[in-house]
Protein backbone atom coordinates (compact mmCIF):
# COMPACT_ATOMS: atom_id res chain seq x y z
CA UNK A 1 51.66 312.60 73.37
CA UNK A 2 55.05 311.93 74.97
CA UNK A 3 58.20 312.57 73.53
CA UNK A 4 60.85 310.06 72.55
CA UNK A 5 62.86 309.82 75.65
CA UNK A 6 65.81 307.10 75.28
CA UNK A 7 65.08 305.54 72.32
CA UNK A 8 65.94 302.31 72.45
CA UNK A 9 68.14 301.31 69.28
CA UNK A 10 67.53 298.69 67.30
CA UNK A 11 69.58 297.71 64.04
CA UNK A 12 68.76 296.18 61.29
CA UNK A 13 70.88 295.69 58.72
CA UNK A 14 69.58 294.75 54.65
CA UNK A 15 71.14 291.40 53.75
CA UNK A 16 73.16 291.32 56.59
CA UNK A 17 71.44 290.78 60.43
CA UNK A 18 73.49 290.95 63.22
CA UNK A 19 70.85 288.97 65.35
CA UNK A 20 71.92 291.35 68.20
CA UNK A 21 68.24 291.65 70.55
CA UNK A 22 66.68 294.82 72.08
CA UNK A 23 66.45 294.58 75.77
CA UNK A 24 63.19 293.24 77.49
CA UNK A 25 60.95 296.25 78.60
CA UNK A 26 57.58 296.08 80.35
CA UNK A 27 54.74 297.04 78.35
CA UNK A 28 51.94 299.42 79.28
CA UNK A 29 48.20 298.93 78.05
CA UNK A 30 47.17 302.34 75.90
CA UNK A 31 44.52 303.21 74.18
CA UNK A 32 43.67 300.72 71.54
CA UNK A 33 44.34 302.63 68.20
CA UNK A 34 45.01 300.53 65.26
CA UNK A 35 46.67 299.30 62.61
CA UNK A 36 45.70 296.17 64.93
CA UNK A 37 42.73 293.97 65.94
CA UNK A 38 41.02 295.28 69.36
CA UNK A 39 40.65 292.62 71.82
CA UNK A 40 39.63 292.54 75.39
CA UNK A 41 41.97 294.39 78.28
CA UNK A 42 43.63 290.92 79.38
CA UNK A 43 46.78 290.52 80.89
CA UNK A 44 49.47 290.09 78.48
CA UNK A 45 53.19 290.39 78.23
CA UNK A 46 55.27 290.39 74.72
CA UNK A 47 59.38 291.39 75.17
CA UNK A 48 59.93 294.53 72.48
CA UNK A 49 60.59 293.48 68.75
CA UNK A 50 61.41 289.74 69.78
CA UNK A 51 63.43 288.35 67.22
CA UNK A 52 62.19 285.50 65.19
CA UNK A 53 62.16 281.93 66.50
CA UNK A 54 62.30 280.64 62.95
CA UNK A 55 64.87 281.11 60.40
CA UNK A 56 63.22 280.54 57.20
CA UNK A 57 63.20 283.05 54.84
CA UNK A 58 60.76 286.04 55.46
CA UNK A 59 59.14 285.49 52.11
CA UNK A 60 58.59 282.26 52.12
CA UNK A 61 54.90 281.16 52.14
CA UNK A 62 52.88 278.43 53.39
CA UNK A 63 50.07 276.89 51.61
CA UNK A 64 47.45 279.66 53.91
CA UNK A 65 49.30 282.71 52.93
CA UNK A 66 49.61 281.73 49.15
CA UNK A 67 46.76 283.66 47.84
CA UNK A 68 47.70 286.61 49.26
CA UNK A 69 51.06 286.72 48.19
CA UNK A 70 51.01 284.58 44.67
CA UNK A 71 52.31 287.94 43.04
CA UNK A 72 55.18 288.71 45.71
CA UNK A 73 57.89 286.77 46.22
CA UNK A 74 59.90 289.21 48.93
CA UNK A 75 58.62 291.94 51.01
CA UNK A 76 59.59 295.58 50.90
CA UNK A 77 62.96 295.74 53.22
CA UNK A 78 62.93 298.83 55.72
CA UNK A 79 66.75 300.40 55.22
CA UNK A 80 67.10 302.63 58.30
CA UNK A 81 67.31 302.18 62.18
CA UNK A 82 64.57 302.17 64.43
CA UNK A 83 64.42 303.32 67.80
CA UNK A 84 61.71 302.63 69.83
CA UNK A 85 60.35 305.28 71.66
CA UNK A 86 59.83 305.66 75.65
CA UNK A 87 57.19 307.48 77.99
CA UNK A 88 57.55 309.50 81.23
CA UNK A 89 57.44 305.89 82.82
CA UNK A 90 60.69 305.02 80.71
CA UNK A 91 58.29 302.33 78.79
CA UNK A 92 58.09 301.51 74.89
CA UNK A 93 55.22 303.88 74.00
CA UNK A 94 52.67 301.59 72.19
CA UNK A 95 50.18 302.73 69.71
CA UNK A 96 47.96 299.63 70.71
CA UNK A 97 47.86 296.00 70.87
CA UNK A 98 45.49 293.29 69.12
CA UNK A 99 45.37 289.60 68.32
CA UNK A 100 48.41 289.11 66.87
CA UNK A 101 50.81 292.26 67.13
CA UNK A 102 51.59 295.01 68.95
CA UNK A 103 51.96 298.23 67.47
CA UNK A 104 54.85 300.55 69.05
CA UNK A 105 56.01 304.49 68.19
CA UNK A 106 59.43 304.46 66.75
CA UNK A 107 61.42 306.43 65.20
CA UNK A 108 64.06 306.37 61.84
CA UNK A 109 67.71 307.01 62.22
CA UNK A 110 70.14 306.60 59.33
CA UNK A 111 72.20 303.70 59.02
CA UNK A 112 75.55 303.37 60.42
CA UNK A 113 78.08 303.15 57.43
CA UNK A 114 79.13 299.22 57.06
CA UNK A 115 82.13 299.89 55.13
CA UNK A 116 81.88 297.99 51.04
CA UNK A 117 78.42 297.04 51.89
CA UNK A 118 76.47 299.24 49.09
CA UNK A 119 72.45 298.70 49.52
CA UNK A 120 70.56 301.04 47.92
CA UNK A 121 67.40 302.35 49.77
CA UNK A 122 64.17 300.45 49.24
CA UNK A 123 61.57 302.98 50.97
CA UNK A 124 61.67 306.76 51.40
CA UNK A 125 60.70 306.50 54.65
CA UNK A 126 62.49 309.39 56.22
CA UNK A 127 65.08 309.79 58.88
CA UNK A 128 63.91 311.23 62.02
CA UNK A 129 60.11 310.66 60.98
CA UNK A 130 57.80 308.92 63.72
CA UNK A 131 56.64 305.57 62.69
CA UNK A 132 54.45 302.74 63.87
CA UNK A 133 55.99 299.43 64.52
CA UNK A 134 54.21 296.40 64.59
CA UNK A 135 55.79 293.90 65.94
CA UNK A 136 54.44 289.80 66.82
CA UNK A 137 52.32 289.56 70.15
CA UNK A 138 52.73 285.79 70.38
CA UNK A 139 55.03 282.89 69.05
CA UNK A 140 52.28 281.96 66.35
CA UNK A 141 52.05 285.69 65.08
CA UNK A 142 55.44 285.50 62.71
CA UNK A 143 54.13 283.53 59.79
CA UNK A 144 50.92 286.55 60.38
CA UNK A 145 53.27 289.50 60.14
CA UNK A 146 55.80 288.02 57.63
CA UNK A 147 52.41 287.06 55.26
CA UNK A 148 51.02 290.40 56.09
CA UNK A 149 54.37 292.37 55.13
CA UNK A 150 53.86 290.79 51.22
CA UNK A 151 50.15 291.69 51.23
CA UNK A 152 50.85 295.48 52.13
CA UNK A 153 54.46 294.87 49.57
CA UNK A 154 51.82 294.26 47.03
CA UNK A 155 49.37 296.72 47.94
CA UNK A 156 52.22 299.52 47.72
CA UNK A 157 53.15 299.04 44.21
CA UNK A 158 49.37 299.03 43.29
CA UNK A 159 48.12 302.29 41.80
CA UNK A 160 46.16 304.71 44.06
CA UNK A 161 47.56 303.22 47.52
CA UNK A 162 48.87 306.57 48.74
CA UNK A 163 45.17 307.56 48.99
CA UNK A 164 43.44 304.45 50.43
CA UNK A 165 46.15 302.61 52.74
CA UNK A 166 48.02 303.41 55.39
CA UNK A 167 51.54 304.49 53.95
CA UNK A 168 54.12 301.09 54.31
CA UNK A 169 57.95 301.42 54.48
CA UNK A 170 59.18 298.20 54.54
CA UNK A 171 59.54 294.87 56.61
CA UNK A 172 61.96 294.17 59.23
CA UNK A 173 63.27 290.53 58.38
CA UNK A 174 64.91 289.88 61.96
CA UNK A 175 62.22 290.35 63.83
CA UNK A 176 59.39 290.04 61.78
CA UNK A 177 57.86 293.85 61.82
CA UNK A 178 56.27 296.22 59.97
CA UNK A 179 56.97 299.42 59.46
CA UNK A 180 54.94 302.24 58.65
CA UNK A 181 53.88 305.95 58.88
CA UNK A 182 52.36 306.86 62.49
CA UNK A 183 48.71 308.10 61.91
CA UNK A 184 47.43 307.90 65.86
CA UNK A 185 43.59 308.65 65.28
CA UNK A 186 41.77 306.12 64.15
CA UNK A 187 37.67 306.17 62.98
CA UNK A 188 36.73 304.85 66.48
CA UNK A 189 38.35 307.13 68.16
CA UNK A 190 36.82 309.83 66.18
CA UNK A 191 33.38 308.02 66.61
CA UNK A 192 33.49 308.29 70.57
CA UNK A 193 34.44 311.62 70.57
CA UNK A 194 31.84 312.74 68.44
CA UNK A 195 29.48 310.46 70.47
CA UNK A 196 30.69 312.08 73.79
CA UNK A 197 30.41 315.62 72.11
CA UNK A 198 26.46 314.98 71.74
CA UNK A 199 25.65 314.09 75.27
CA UNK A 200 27.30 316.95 76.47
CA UNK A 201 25.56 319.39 74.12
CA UNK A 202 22.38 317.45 73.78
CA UNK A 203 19.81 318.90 71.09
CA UNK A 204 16.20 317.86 69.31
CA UNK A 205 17.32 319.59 65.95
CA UNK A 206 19.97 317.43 65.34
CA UNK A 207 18.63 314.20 66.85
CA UNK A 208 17.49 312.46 63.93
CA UNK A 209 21.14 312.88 62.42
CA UNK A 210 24.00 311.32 62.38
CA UNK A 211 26.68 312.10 65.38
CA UNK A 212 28.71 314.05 63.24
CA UNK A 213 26.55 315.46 61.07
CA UNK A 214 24.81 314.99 58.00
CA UNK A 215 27.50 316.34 55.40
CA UNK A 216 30.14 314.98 57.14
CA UNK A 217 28.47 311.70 57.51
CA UNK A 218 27.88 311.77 53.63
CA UNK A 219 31.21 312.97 52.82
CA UNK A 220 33.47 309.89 55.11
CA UNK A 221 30.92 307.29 53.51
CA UNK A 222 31.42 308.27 50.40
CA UNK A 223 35.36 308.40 51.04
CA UNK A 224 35.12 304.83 53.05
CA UNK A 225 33.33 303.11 50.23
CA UNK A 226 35.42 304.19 47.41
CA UNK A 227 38.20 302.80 49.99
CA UNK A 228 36.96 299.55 49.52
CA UNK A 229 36.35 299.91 45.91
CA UNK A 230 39.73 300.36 45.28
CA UNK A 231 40.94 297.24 47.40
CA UNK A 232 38.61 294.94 46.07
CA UNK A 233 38.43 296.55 42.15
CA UNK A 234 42.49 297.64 41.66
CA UNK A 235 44.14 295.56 44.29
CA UNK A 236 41.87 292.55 43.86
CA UNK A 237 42.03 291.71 47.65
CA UNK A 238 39.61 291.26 50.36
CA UNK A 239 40.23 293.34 53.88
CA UNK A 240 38.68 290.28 55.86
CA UNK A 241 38.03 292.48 59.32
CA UNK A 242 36.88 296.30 58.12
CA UNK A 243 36.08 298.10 61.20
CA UNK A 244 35.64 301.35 62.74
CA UNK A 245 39.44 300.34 64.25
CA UNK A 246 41.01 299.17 61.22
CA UNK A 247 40.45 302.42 59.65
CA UNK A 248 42.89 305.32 60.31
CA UNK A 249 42.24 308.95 59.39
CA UNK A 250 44.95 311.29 58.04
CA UNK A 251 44.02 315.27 58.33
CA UNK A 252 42.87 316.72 55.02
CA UNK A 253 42.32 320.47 53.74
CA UNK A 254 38.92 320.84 52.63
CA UNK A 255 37.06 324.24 51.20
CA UNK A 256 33.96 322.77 52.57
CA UNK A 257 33.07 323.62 56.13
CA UNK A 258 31.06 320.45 56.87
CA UNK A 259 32.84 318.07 55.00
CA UNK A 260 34.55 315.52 56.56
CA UNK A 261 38.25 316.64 57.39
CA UNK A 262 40.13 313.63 57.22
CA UNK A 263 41.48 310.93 54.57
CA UNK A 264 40.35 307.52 55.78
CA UNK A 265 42.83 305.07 54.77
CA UNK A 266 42.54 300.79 55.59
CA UNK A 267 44.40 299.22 57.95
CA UNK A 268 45.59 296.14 59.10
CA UNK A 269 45.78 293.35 56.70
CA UNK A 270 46.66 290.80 58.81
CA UNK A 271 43.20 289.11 57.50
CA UNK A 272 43.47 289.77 53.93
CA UNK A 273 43.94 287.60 50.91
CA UNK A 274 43.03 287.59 46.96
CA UNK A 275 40.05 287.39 45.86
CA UNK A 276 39.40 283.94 44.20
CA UNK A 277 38.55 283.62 40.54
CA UNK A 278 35.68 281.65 41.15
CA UNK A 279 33.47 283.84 43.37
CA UNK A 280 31.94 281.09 44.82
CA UNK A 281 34.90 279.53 46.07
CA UNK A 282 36.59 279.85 49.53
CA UNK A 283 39.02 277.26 49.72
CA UNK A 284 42.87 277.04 50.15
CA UNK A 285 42.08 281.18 51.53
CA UNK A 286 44.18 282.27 54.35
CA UNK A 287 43.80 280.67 57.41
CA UNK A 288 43.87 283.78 59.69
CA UNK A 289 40.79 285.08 58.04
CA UNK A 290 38.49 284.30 61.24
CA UNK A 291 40.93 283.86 63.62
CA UNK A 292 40.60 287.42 64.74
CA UNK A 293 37.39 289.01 64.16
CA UNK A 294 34.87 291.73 65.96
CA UNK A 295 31.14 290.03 65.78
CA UNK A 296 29.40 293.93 65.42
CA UNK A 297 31.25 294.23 62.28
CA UNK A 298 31.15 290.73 60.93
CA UNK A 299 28.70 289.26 58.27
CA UNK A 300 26.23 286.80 59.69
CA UNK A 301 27.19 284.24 57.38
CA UNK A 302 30.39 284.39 58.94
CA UNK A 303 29.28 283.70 62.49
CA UNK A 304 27.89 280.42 62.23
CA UNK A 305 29.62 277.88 64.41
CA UNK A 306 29.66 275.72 61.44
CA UNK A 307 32.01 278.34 59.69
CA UNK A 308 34.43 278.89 62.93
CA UNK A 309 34.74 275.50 63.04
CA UNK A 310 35.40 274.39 59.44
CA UNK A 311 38.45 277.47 58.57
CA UNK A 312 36.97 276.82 55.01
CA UNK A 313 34.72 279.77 55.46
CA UNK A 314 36.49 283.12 54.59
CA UNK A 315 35.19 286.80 53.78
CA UNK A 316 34.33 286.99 50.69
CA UNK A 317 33.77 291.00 49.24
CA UNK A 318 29.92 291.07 49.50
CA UNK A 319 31.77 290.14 53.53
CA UNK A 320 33.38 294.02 53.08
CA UNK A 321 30.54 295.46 51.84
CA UNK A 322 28.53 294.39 55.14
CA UNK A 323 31.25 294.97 57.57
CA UNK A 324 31.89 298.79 55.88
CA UNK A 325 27.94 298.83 56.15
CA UNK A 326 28.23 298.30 59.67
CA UNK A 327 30.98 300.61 60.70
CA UNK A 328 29.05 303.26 58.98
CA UNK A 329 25.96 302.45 61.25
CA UNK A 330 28.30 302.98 63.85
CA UNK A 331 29.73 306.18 62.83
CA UNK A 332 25.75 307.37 62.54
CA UNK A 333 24.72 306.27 65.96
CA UNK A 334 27.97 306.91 67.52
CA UNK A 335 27.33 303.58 69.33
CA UNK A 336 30.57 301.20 68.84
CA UNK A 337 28.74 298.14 70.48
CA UNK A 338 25.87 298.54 67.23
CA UNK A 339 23.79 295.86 68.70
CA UNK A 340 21.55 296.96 71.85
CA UNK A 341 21.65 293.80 74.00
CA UNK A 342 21.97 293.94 77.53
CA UNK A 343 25.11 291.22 77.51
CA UNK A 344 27.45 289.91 74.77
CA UNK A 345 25.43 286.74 74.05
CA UNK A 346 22.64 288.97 73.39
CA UNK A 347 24.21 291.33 70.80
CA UNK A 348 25.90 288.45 69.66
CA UNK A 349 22.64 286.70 68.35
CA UNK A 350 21.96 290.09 66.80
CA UNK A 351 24.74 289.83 65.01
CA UNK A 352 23.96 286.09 63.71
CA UNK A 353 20.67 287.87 62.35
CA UNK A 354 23.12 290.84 60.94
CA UNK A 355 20.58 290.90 57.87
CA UNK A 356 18.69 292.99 60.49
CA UNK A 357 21.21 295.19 61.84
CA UNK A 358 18.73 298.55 60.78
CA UNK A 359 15.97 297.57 63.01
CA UNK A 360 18.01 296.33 66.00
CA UNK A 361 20.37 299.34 65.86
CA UNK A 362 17.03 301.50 65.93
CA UNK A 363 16.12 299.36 69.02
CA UNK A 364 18.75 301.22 70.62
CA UNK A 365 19.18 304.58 72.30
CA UNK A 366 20.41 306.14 69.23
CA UNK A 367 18.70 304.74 66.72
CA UNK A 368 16.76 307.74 66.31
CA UNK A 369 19.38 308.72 64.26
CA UNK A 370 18.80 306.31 61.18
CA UNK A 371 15.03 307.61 60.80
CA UNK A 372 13.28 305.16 57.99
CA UNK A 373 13.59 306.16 54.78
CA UNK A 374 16.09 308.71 55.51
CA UNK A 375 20.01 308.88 53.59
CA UNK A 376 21.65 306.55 56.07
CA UNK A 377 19.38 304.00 55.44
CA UNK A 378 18.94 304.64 51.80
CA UNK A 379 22.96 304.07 51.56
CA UNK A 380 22.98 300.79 54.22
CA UNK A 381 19.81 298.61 53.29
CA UNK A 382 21.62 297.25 49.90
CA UNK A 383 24.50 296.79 51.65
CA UNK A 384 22.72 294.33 54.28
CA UNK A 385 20.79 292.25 52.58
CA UNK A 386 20.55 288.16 53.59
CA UNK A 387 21.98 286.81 50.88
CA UNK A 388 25.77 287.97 50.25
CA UNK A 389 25.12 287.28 46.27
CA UNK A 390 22.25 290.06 46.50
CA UNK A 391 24.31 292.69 48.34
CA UNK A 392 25.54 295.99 46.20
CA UNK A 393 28.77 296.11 44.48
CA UNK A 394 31.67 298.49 45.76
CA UNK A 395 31.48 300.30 41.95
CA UNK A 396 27.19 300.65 42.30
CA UNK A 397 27.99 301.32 46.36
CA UNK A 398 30.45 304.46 45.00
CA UNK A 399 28.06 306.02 42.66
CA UNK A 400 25.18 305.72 45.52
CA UNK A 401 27.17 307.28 47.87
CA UNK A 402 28.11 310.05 45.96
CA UNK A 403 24.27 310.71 44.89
């Protein structure tokens, strides 16, 4: 990974912004490693940490981002500095880009004094600590990131988020960014490797198991569905776009030798909102909800062209609970594509029949490794099921998993 060469500085100061703007830099396509939403390698240009065309206050909401933020009324404020860091090519280093944002390394610096202006800190963010950056992609992206920052405000001051979401230090008002700790591996990264590790060392004893391994497998489902537990049963939200990419994995110490070495925390919450009262209801949700989505990992009864056209359609959790299904598929097969199809209008009808997924992911070259009646299925099939009323609960998903 490259160092931080020439930083460039950018200040931000609490209560008080300077409006001053970083210079324009080209920006380089990377790897795609979240907190963002993947989306195809197409040409696109966004000037580094643009500041905000608007000038309404950050935590203001609009009628869309109301549910999410009902219990916020201003974001976390980042205190420190950022500079953003450069390559060997003298470019911003990005993390990765995605529908909305753009996600660049950074770094904190302390504060220049500013004289009677007293502010205490709001985040112990750390000087000198790398951090990821993400920063609008597009003119539309603001009101995104600025909703976003009070979701992951209010997920920070709800109990357990340490262990379950990546770590948040704050909002950056002036230009509409998010700050937070740098974790640069995320589950679909760790799913290729693991993929790429088999065909190189191909063997018929461990063919009917999952790419990784059976404890390991075990051990990140287990840690991925009490993930989602805690959003939707302490924070009360819905993720909106789970995914092997939205997930990112901190290292862990384990006494176990096959257990699975990492922490997976949630990411991105750019699709998120509160879970209505009513369960049955799905109005006045946040727009953005399926604006950005990955078809693999989405319910069918998301897909419809009925529900991309009305916007009155939103995840629901029994949503979760089939996307998390379906990244765990994918961490089994080691197949990020899940769906076997020859073209993307093929896999895509797979995915309108998602109640299916089992059987079509067997159709495929790995699917070997979900034999019938074997663990992965055991833990997947309630998870599946047509009817999103039917489909387990995170709480009864938990105490499966950790059968």
């Amino acid at each position: 990974m490259a160092p931080c060469d020439s930083p460039v500085r950018l200040t931000v100061r609490t209560g008080l912004h300077d409006k001053r703007s970083p210079p324009h830099s080209p920006t380089s396509a990377s790897a795609l490693t979240p907190p963002v939403t993947p989306i195809g390698k197409g040409v696109l240009h966004a000037e580094l940490l643009t500041p905000s065309p608007t000038t309404e206050d950050p935590s203001s909401s609009t009628q869309s981002s109301a549910q999410t933020t009902r219990h916020v009324g201003v974001p976390l404020i980042f205190p420190d500095e950022i500079d953003i860091c450069h390559d060997e090519s003298r470019r911003p280093f990005e993390f990765g880009r995605g529908a909305w944002s753009i996600v660049y390394r950074a770094r904190s610096v302390p504060k220049q004094s500013t004289g009677s202006l007293h502010t205490p800190p709001s985040s112990p963010a750390s000087t000198g600590r790398i951090l990821a950056v993400k920063a609008p992609l597009r003119r539309d992206a603001h009101k995104v990131l600025q909703s976003e920052a009070l979701t992951m405000t209010r997920l920070s001051l709800t109990p357990g988020c340490e262990n379950y979401m990546v770590p948040f230090h704050g909002f950056l008002p002036e230009y509409d960014a998010l700050v937070m700790s740098a974790i640069p591996l995320a589950l679909s990264t760790f799913i290729e490797d693991k993929a790429d590790a088999r065909k190189h060392n191909p063997s018929t004893a461990t063919m009917f198991e999952p790419v990784q391994g059976p404890d390991s497998w075990r051990d990140m489902a287990r840690k991925l569905i009490t993930c989602l537990a805690w959003l939707h049963d302490t924070a009360g939200l819905v993720h909106g776009d789970i995914k092997p990419h939205n997930v990112l994995l901190r290292p862990t110490v384990t006494d176990t030798p096959d257990a699975f070495p990492f922490e997976p925390l949630l990411a991105d919450f750019s699709s998120a909102y509160e879970i209505p009262s009513d369960s049955s209801s799905t109005s006045n949700v946040n727009q953005t909800a399926l604006s950005a989505f990955t078809p693999p990992f989405t319910a069918p009864e998301l897909l419809s062209l009925a529900s991309l056209r009305s916007g009155e359609i939103a995840p629901l959790p029994s949503s979760d609970v089939f996307s998390l299904a379906a990244t765990l598929i994918a961490a089994a097969t080691g197949d990020l594509l899940l769906y076997p199809g020859s073209n993307n209008f093929q896999r895509l009808a797979m995915a309108k029949d998602g109640h299916r997924i089992l059987d079509f992911t067997r159709a495929g070259s790995n699917g070997c490794r979900i034999p019938r009646y074997g663990f992965v299925e055991k833990l997947i099939q309630p998870a599946v099921v047509k009817d999103p009323t039917q489909r387990i609960l995170t709480g009864d998903w938990v105490a499966l998993a950790s059968c």
